[in-house]
N, C-alpha and C. Protein backbone atom coordinates (compact mmCIF):
# COMPACT_ATOMS: atom_id res chain seq x y z
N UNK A 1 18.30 17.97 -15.14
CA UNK A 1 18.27 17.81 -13.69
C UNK A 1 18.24 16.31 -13.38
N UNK A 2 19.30 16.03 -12.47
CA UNK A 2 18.99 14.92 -12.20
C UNK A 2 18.10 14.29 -11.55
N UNK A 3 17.66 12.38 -11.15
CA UNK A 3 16.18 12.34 -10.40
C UNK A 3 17.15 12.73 -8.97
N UNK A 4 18.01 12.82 -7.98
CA UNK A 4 18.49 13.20 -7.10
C UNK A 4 17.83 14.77 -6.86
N UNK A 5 18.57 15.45 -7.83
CA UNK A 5 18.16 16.48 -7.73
C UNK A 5 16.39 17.00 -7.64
N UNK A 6 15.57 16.02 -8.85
CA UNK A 6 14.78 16.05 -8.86
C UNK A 6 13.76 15.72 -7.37
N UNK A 7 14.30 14.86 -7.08
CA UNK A 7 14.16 14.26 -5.65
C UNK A 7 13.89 15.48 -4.16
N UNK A 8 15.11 15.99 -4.75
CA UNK A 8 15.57 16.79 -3.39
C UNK A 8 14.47 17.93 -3.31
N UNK A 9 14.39 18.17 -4.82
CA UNK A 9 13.22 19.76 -5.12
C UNK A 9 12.04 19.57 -4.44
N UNK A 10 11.50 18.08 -4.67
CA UNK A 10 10.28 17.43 -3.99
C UNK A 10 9.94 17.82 -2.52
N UNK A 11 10.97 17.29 -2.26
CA UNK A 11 11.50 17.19 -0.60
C UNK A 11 10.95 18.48 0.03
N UNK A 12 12.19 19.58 -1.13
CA UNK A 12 12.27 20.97 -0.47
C UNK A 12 10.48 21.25 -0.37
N UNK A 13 9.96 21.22 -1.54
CA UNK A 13 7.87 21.86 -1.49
C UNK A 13 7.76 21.15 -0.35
N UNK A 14 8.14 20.06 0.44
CA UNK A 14 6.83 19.55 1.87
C UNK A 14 6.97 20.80 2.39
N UNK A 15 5.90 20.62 3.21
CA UNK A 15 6.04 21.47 4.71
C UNK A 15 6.90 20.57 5.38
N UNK A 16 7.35 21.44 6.55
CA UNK A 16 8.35 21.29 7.18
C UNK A 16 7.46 19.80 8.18
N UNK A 17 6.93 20.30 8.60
CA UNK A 17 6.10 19.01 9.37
C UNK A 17 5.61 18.14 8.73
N UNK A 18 5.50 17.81 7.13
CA UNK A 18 5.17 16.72 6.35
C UNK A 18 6.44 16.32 6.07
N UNK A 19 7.71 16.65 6.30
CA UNK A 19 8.85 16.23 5.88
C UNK A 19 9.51 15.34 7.22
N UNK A 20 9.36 16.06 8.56
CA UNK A 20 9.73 15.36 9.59
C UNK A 20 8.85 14.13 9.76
N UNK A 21 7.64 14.11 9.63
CA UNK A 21 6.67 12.54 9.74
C UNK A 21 7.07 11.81 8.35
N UNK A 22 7.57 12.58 7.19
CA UNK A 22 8.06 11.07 6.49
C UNK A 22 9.32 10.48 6.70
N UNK A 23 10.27 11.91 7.39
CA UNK A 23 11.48 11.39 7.93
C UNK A 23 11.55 10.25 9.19
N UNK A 24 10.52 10.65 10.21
CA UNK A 24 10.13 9.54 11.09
C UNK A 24 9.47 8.35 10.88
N UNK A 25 8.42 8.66 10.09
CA UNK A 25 8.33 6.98 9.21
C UNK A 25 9.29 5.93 8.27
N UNK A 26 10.03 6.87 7.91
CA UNK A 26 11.31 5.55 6.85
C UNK A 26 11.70 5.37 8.15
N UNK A 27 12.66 5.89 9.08
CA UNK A 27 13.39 5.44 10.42
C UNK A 27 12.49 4.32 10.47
N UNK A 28 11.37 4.81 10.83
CA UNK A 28 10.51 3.29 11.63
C UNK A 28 10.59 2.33 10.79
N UNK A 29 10.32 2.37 9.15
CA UNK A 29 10.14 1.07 8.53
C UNK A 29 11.38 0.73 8.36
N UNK A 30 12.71 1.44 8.08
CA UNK A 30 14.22 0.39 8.97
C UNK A 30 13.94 -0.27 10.21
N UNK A 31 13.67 0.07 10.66
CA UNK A 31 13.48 -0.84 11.97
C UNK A 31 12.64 -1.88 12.25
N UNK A 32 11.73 -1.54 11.50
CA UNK A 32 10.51 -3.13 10.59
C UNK A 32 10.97 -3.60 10.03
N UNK A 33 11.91 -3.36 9.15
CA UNK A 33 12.32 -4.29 8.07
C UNK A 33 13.20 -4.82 8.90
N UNK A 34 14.06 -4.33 10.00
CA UNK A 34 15.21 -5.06 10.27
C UNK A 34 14.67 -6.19 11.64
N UNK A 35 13.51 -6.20 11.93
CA UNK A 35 12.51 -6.35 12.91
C UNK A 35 11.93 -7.60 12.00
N UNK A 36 11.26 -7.55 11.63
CA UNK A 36 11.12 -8.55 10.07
C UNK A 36 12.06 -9.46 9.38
N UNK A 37 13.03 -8.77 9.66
CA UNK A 37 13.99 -9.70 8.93
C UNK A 37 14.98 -10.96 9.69
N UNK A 38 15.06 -10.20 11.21
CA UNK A 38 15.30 -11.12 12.41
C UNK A 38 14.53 -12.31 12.64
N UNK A 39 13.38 -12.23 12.50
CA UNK A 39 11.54 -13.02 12.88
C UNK A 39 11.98 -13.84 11.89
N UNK A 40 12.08 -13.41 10.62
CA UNK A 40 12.52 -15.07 9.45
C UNK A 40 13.95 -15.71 9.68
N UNK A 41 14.79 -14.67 10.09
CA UNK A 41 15.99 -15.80 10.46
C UNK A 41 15.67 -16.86 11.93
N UNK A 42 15.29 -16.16 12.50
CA UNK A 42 14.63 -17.13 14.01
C UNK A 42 13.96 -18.23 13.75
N UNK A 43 13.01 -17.85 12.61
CA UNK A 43 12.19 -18.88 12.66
C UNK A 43 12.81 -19.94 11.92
N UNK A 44 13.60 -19.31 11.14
CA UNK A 44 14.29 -20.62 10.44
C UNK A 44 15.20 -21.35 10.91
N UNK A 45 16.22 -20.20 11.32
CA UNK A 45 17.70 -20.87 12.48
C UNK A 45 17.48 -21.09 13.80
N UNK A 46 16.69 -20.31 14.31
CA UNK A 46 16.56 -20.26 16.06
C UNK A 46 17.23 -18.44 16.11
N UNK A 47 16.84 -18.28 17.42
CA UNK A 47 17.00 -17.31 18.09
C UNK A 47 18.66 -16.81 18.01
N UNK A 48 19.33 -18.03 18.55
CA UNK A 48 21.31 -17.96 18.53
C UNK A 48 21.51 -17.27 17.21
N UNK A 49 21.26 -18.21 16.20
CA UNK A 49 21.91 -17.81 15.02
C UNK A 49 21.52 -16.09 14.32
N UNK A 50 20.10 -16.28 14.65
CA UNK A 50 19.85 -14.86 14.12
C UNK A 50 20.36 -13.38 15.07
N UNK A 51 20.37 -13.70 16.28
CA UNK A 51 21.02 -13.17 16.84
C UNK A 51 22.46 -12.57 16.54
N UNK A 52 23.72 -13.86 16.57
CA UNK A 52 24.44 -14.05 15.81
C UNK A 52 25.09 -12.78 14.67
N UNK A 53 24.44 -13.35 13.56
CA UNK A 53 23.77 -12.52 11.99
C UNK A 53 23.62 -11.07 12.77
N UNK A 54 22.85 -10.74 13.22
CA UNK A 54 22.15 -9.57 14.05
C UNK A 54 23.08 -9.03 14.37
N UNK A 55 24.15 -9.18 15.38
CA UNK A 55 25.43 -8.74 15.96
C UNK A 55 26.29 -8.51 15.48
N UNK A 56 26.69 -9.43 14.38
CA UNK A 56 28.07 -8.89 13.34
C UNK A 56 27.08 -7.72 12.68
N UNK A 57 25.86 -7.20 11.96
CA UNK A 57 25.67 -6.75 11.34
C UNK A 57 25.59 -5.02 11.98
N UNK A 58 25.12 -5.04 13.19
CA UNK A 58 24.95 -4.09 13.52
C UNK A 58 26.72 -3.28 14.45
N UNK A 59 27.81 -4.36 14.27
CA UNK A 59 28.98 -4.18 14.99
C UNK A 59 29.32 -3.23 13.68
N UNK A 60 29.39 -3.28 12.62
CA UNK A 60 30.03 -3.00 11.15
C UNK A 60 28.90 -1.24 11.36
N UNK A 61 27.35 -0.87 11.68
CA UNK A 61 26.79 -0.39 11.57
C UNK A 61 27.17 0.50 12.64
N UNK A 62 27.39 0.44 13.74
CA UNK A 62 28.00 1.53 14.89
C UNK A 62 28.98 1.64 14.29
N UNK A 63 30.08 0.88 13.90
CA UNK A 63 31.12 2.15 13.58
C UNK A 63 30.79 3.27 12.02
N UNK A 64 29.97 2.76 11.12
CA UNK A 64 29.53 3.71 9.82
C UNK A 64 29.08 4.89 10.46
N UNK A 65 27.77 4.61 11.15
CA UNK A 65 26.78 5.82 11.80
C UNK A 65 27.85 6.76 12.19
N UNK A 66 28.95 6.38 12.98
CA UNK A 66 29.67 7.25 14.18
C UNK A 66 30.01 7.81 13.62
N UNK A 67 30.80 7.25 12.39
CA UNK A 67 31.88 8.20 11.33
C UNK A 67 31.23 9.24 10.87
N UNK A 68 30.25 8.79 10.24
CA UNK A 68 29.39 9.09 9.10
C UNK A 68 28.53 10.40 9.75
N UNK A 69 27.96 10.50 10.96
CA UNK A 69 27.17 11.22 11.50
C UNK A 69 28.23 12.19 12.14
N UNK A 70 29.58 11.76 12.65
CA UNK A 70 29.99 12.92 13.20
C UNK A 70 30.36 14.28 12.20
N UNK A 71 30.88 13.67 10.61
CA UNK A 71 31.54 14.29 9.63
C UNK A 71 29.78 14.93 9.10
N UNK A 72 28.87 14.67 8.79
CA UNK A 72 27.55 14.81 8.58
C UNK A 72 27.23 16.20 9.54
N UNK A 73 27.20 16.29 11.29
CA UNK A 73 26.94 17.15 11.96
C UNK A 73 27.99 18.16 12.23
N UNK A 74 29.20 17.69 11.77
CA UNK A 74 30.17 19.28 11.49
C UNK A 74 30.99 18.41 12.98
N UNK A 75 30.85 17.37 13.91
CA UNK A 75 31.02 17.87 15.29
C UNK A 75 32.76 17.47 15.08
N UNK A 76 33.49 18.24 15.89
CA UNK A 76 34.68 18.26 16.09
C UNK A 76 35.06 17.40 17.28
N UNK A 77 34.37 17.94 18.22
CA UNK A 77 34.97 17.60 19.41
C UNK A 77 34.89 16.04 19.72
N UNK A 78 35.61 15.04 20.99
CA UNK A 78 35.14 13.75 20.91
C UNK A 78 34.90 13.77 22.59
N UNK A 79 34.60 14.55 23.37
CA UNK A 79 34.07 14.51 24.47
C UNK A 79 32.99 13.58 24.79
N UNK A 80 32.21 13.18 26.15
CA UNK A 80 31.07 12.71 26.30
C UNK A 80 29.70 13.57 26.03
N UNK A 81 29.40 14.98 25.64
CA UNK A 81 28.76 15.39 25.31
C UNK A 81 28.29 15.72 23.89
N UNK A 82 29.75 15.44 23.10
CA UNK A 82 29.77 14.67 21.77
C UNK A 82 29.25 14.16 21.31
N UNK A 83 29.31 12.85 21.76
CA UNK A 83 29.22 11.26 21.62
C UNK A 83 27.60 11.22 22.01
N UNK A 84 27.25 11.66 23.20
CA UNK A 84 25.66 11.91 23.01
C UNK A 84 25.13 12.40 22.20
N UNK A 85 25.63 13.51 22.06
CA UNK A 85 24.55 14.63 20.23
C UNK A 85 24.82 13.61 19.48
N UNK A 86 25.76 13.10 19.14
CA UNK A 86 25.73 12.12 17.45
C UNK A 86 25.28 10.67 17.89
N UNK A 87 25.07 10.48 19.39
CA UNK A 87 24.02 9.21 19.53
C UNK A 87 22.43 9.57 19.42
N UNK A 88 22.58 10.83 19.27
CA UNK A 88 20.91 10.99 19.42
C UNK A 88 20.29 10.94 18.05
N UNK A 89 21.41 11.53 17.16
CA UNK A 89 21.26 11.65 15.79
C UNK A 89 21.12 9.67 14.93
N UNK A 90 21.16 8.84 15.62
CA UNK A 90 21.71 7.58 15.21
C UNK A 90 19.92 7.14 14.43
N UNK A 91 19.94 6.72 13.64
CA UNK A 91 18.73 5.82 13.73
C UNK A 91 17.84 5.15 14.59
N UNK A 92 18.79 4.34 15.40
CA UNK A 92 18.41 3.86 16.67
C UNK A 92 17.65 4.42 17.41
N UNK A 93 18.45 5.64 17.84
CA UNK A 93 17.65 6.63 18.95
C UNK A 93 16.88 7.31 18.18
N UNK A 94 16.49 7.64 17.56
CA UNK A 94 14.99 8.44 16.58
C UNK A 94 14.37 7.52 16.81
N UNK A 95 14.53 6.29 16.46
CA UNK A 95 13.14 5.08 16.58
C UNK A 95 13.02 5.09 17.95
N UNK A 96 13.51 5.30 19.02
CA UNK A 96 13.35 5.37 20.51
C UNK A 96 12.50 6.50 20.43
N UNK A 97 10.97 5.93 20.83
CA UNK A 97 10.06 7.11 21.11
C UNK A 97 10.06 7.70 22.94
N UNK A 98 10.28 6.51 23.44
CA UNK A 98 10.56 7.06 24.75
C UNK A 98 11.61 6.53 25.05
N UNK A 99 12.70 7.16 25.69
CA UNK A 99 13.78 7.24 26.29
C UNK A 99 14.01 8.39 27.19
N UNK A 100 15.27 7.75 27.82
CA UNK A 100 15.91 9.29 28.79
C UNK A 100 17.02 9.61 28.66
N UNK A 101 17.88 10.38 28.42
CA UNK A 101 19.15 10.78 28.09
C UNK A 101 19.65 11.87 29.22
N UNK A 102 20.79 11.50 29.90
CA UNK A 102 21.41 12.25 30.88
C UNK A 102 23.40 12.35 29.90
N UNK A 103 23.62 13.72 30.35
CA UNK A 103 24.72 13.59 30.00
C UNK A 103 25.09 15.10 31.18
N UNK A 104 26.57 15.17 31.18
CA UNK A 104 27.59 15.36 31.65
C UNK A 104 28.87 15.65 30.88
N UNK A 105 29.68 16.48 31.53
CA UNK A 105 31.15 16.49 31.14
C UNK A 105 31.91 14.72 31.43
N UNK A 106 31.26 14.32 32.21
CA UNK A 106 32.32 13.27 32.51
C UNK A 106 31.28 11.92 32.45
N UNK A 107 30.22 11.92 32.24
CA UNK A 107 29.18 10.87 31.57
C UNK A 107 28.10 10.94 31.07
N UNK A 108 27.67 10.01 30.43
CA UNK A 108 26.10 10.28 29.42
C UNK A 108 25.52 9.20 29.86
N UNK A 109 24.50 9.01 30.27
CA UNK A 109 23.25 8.12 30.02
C UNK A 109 22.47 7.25 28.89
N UNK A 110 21.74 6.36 28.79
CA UNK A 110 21.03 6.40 27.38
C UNK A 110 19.55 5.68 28.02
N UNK A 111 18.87 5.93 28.60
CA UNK A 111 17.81 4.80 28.51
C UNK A 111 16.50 4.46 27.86
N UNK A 112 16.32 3.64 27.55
CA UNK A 112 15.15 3.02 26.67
C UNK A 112 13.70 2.66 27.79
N UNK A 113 12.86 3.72 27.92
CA UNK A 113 11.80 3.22 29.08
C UNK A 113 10.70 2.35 28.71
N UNK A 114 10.57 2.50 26.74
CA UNK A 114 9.57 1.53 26.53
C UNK A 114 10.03 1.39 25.33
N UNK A 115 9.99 0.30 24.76
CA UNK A 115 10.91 -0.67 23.69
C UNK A 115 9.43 -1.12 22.98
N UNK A 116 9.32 -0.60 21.88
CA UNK A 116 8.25 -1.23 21.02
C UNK A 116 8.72 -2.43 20.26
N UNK A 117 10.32 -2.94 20.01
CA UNK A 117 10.59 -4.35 20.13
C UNK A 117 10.28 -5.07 21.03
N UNK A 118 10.15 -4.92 22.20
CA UNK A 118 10.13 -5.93 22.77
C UNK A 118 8.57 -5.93 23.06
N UNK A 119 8.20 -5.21 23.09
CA UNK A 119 6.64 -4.76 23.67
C UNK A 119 5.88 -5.39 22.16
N UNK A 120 6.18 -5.60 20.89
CA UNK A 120 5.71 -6.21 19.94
C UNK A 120 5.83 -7.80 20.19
N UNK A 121 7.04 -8.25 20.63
CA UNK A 121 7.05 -9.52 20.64
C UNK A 121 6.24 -9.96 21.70
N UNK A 122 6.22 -9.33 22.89
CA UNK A 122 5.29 -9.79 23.90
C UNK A 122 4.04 -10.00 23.23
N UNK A 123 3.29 -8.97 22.12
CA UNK A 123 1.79 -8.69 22.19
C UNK A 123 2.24 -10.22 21.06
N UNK A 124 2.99 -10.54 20.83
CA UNK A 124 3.34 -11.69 19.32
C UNK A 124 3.35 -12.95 20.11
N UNK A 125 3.28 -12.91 21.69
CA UNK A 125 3.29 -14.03 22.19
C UNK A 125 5.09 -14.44 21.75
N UNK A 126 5.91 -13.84 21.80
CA UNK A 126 7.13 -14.40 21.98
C UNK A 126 8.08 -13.64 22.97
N UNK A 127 9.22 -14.70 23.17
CA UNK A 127 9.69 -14.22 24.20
C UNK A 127 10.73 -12.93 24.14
N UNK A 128 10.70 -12.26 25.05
CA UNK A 128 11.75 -10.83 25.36
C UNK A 128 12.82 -11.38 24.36
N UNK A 129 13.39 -10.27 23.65
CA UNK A 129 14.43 -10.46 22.60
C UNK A 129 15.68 -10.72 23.94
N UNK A 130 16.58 -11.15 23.75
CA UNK A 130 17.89 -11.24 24.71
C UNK A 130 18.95 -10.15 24.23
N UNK A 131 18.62 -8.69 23.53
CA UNK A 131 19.11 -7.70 22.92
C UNK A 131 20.61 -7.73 23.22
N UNK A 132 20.61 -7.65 24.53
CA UNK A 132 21.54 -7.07 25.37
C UNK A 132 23.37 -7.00 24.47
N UNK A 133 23.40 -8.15 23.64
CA UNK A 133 25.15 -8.66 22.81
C UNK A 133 24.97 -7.38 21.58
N UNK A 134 23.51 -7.51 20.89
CA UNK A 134 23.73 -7.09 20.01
C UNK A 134 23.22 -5.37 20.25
N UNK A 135 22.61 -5.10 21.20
CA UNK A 135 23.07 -3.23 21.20
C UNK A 135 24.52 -3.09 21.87
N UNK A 136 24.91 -3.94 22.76
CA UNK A 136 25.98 -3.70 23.11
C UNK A 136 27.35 -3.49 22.03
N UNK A 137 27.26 -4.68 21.25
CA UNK A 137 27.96 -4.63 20.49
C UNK A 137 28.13 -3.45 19.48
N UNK A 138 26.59 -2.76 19.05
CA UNK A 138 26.76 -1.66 18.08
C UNK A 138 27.32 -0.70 19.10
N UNK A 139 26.68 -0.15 20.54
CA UNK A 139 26.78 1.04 20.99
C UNK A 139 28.39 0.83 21.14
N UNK A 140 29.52 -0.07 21.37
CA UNK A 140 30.70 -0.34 21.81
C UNK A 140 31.41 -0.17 20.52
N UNK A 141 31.12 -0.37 18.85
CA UNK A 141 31.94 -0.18 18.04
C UNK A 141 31.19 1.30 17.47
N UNK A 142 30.21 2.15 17.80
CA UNK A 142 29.82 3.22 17.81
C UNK A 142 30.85 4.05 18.63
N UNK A 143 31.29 3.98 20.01
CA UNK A 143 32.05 4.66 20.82
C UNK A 143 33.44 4.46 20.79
N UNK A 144 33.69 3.36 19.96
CA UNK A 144 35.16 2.86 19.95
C UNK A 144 35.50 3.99 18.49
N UNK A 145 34.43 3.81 17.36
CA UNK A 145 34.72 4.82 16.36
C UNK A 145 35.04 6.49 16.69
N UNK A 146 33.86 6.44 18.06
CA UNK A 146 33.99 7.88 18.09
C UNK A 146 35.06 8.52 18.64
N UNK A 147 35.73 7.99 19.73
CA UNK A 147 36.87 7.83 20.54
C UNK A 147 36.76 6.93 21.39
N UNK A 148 38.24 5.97 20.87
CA UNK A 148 38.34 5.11 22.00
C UNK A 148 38.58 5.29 23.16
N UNK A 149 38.89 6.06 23.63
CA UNK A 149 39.15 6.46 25.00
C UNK A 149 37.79 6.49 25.59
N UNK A 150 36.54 6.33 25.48
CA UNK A 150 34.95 6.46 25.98
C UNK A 150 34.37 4.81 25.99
N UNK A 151 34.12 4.39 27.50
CA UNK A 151 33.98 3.38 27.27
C UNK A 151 32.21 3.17 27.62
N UNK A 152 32.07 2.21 27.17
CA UNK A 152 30.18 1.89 27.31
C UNK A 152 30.08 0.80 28.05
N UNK A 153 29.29 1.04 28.99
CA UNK A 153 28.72 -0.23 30.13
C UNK A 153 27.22 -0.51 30.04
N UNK A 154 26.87 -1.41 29.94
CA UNK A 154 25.43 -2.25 30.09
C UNK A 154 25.05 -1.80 31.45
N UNK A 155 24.15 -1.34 31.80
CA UNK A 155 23.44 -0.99 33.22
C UNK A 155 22.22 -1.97 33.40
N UNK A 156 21.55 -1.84 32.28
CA UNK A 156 20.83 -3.47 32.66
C UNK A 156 19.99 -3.71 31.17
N UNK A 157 20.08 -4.42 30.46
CA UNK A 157 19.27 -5.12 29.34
C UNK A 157 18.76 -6.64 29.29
N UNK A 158 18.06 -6.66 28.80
CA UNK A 158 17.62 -8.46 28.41
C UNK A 158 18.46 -8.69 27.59
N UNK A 159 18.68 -9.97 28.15
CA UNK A 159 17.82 -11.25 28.93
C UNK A 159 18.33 -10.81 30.71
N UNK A 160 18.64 -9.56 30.81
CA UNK A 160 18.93 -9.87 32.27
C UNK A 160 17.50 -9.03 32.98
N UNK A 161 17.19 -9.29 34.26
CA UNK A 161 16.17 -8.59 34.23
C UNK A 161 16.23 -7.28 34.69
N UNK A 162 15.40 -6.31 34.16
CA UNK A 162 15.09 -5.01 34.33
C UNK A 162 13.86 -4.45 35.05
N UNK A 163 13.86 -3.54 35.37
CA UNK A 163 12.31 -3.03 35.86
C UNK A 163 11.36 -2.84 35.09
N UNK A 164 10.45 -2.42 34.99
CA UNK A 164 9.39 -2.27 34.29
C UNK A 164 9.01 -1.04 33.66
N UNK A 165 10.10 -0.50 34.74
CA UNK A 165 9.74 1.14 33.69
C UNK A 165 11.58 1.66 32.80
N UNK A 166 12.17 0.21 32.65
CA UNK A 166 13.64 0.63 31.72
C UNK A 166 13.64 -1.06 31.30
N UNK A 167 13.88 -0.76 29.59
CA UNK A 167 14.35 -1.97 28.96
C UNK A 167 15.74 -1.90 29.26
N UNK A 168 16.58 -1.03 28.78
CA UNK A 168 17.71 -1.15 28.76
C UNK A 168 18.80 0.39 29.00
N UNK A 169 19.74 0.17 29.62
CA UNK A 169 20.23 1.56 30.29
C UNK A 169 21.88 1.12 29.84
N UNK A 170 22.21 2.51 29.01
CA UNK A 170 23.68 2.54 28.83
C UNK A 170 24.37 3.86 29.22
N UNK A 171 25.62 3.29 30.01
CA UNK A 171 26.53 4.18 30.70
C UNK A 171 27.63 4.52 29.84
N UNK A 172 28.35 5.49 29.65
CA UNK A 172 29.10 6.45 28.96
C UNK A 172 30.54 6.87 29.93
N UNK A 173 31.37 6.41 29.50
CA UNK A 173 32.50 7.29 30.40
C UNK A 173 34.08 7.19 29.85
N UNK A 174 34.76 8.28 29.76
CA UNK A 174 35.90 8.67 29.72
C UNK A 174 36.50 7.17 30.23
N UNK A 175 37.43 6.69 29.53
CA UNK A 175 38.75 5.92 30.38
C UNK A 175 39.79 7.14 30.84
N UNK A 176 40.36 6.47 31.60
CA UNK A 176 41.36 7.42 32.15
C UNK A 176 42.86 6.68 32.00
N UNK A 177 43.22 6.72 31.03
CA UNK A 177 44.96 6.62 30.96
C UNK A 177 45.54 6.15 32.30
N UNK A 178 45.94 4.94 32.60
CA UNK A 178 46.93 5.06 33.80
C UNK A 178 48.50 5.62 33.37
N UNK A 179 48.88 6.37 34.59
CA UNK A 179 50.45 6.60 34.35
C UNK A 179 51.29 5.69 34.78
């Protein structure tokens, strides 16, 4: 048997609810580590550069997830109600403990109401991440993978300002072919 296999047998004995809290804890420590790993490029380069780094890395990462998760969940279709189920499935959105998700035949929602990135850096005494290039950038080569025809709009993220009860809000919608 292989350790894969061996692995998997492990897996199978949890309980079902000891398997989802370790599945929700690795999510989180990706997101520490990648949270962690930003904080040493900043501190070394500045904010731009790691940013930067940050943006190409996660542009290459929306289109894997998209592929990868749609062929993973069986989904066929490339509708906007699609494109939401396999955004919900993303890493990203699992580490989103609170959010709101609206969807539609003809649009989806995404919002983030409390951001434990940014809500860490505040309690860190640093300033609001300026997110806004680099989710944009993943959620835009995420939707470009899934079908290009679905385009993604920024509704409001930092560094721009937001309210207090939404970090950041993304819009979902069909292009429409001109004739």
């Amino acid at each position: 048997m292989s350790q894969t296999d061996q692995d998997r047998k492990m897996l199978e004995e949890m309980p079902k609810e000891k398997l989802l809290d370790l599945l929700f804890y690795h999510i989180h420590n990706l997101w520490r580590v990648d949270g962690l790993y930003f904080l040493g490029v900043e501190e070394k380069f500045g904010t731009e550069a790691a940013t930067e780094i940050d943006t190409s890395c996660w542009r290459l990462m929306g289109k894997l997830e998209a592929r990868e998760l749609k062929n993973l969940l069986g989904i066929k279709e490339n509708n906007i109600p699609a494109l939401m189920r396999v955004l919900k499935h993303t890493s990203w959105s699992l580490d989103q403990r609170d959010k709101e998700i609206e969807v539609s035949e003809k649009r989806g929602v995404y919002r983030v109401t409390k951001c434990r990135t940014q809500e860490t850096r505040i309690e860190k005494e640093l300033a609001e991440f300026p997110c806004k290039n680099v989710r944009f950038t993943y959620l835009k080569s995420f939707t470009e993978e899934f079908n290009p025809n679905i385009e993604v709009k920024c509704r409001v993220c930092p560094p721009r300002k937001h309210p207090p009860d939404v970090w950041c809000e993304w819009e979902f919608q069909l292009r429409f072919a001109s004739n």
